[in-house]
Protein backbone atom coordinates (compact mmCIF):
# COMPACT_ATOMS: atom_id res chain seq x y z
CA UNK A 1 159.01 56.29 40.31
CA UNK A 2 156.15 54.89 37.55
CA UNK A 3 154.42 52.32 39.13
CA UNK A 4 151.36 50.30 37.43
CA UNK A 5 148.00 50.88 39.28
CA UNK A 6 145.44 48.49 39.79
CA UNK A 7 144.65 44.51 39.61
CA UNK A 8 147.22 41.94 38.71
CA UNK A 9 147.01 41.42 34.56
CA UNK A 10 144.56 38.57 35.00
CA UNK A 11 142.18 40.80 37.05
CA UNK A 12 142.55 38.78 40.28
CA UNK A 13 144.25 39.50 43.76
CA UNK A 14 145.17 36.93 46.45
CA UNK A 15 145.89 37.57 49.70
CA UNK A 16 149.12 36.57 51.63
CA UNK A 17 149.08 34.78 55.46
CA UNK A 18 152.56 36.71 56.28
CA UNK A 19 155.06 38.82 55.26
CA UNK A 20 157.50 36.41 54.68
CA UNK A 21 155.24 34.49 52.39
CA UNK A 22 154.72 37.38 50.11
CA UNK A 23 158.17 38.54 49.60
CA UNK A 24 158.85 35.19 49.02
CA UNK A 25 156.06 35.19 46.45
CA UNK A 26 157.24 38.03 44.76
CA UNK A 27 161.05 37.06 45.09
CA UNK A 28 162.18 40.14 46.60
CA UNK A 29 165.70 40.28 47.70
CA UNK A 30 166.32 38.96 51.03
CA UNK A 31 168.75 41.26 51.68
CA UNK A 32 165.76 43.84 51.54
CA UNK A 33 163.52 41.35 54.11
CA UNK A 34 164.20 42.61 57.26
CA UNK A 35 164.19 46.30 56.26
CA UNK A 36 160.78 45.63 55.04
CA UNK A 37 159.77 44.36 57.96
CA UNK A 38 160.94 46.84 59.99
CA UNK A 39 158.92 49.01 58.11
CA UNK A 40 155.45 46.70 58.19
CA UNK A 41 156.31 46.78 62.18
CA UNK A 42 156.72 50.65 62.47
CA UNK A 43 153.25 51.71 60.16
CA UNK A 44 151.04 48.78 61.49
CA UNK A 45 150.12 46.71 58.47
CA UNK A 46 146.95 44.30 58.80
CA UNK A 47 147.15 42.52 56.03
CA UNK A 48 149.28 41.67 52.29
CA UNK A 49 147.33 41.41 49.02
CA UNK A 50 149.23 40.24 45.54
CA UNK A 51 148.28 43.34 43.19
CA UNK A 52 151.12 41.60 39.97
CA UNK A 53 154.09 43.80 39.90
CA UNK A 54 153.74 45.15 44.14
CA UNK A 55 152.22 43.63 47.18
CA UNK A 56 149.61 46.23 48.87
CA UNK A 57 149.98 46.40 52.35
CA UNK A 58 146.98 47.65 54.03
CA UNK A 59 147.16 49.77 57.30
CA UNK A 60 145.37 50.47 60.26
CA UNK A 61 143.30 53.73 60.24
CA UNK A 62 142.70 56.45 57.51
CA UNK A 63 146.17 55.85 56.13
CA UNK A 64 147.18 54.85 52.33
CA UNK A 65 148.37 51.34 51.77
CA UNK A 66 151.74 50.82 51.03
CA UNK A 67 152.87 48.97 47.66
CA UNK A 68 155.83 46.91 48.51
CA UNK A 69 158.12 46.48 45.04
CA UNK A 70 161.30 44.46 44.76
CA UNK A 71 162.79 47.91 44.67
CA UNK A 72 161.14 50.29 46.90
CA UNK A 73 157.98 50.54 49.44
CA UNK A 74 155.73 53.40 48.21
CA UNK A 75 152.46 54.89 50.12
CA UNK A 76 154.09 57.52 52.97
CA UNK A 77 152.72 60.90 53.51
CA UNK A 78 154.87 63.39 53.04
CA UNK A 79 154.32 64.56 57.05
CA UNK A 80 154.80 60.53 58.05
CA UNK A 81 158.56 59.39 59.84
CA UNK A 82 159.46 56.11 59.64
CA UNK A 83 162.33 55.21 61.71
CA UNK A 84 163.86 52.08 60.79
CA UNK A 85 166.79 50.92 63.26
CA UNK A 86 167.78 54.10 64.94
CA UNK A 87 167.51 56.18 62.02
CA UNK A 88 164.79 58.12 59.86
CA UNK A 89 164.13 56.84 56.15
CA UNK A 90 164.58 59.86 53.47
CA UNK A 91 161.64 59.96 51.87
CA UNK A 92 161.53 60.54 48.18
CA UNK A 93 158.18 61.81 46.19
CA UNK A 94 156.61 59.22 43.87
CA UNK A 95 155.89 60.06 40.40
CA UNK A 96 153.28 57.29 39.39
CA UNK A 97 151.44 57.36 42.91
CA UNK A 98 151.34 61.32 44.04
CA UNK A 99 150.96 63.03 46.81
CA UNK A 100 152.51 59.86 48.40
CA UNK A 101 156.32 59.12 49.22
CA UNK A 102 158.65 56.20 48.71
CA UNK A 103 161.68 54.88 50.32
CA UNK A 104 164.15 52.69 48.00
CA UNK A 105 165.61 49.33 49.83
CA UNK A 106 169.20 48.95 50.70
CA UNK A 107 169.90 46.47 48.05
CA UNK A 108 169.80 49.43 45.90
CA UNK A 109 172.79 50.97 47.20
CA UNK A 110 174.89 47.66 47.69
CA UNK A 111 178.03 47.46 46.06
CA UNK A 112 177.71 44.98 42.76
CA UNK A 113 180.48 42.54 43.09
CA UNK A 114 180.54 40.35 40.29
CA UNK A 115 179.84 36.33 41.23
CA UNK A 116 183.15 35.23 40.05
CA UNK A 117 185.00 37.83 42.32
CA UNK A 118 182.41 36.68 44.94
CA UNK A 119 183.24 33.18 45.02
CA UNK A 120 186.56 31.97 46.90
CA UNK A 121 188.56 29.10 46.57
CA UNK A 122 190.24 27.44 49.54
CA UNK A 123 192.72 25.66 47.72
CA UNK A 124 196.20 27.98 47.10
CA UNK A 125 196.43 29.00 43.27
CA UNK A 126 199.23 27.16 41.49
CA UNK A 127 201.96 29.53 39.74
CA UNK A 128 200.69 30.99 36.59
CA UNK A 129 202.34 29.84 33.13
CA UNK A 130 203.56 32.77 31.18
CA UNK A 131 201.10 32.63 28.15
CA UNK A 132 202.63 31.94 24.68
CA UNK A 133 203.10 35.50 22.88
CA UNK A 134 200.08 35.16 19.63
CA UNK A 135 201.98 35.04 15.89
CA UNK A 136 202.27 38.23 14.14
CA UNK A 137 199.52 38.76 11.26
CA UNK A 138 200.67 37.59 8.03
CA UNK A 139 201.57 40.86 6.36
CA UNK A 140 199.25 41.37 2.94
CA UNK A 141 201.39 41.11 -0.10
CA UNK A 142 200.75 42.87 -3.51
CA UNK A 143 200.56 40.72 -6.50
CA UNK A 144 199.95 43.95 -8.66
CA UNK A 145 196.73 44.87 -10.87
CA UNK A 146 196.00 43.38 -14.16
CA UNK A 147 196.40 45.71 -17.01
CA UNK A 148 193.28 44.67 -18.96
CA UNK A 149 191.05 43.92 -16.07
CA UNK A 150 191.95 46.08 -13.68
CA UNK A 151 191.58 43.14 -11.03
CA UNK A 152 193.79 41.97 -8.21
CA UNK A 153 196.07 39.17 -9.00
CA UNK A 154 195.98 36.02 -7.21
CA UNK A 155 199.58 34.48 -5.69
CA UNK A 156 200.22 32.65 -8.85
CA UNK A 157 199.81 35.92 -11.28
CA UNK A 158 196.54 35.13 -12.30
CA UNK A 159 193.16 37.17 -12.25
CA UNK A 160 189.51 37.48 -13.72
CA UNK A 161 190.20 37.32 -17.16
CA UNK A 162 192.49 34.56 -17.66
């Protein structure tokens, strides 16, 4: 879990009204939206600041901010339970941001479907027509080598040194 530390490229940060408006901002998945905001409602964020690649949620108290990615939520100590629904998120060690933790969102572990498979059609599908079977290759023919050149000879019996 490498995550970039710091000020967004241009060296500026802007804070966000909501919660809403920063995922938005950051076009996280909206699947992911309202497990993210169980989570906001569980540690007690105060307030959302655009740090580039994450949005750093600051909390009430002594506790780390969280950096929200489109991905996962980082910033948990490794004692903390967050308890989202009626069950406890598994908590995962970062690499970039240690000793802290990190929970990955559900759209993570969704299924890929692919978009044409997604899509539906409420008209019935006509029979299909049985496809015309592709011609055979033309089989390569030999026109034989010529003696002096050593050369391939074309259709008519000719080569390079004609």
């Amino acid at each position: 879990m490498n995550e970039v530390q710091g000020p967004t490229p241009t060296g500026t940060s802007r804070p966000y009204r909501s919660l809403a408006e920063a995922l938005r901002a950051h076009r996280i998945d909206p699947v992911n939206h309202e497990f993210i905001g169980a989570i906001v409602d569980a540690v007690g964020v105060t307030s959302f600041i655009d740090r580039g690649r994450y949005i750093e949620a600051l909390r009430r108290g002594d506790h780390a901010s969280l950096h929200i990615g489109r991905t996962y939520t980082n910033g948990f100590a490794e004692d903390e339970t967050i308890v989202v629904g009626s069950t406890p998120l598994r908590l995962q060690p970062s690499e970039g941001r240690a000793p802290y933790f990190y929970v990955t969102h559900p759209s993570e572990y969704a299924p890929s479907v692919p978009a044409r498979a997604a899509k539906r059609s409420s008209t019935p599908r006509t029979p299909s027509v049985p496809r015309e079977k592709a011609p055979k290759p033309v089989t390569e023919r030999d026109y034989g080598v010529c003696d002096v050149c050593f050369m391939v000879k074309t259709p008519s019996g000719g080569c390079g040194c004609d």
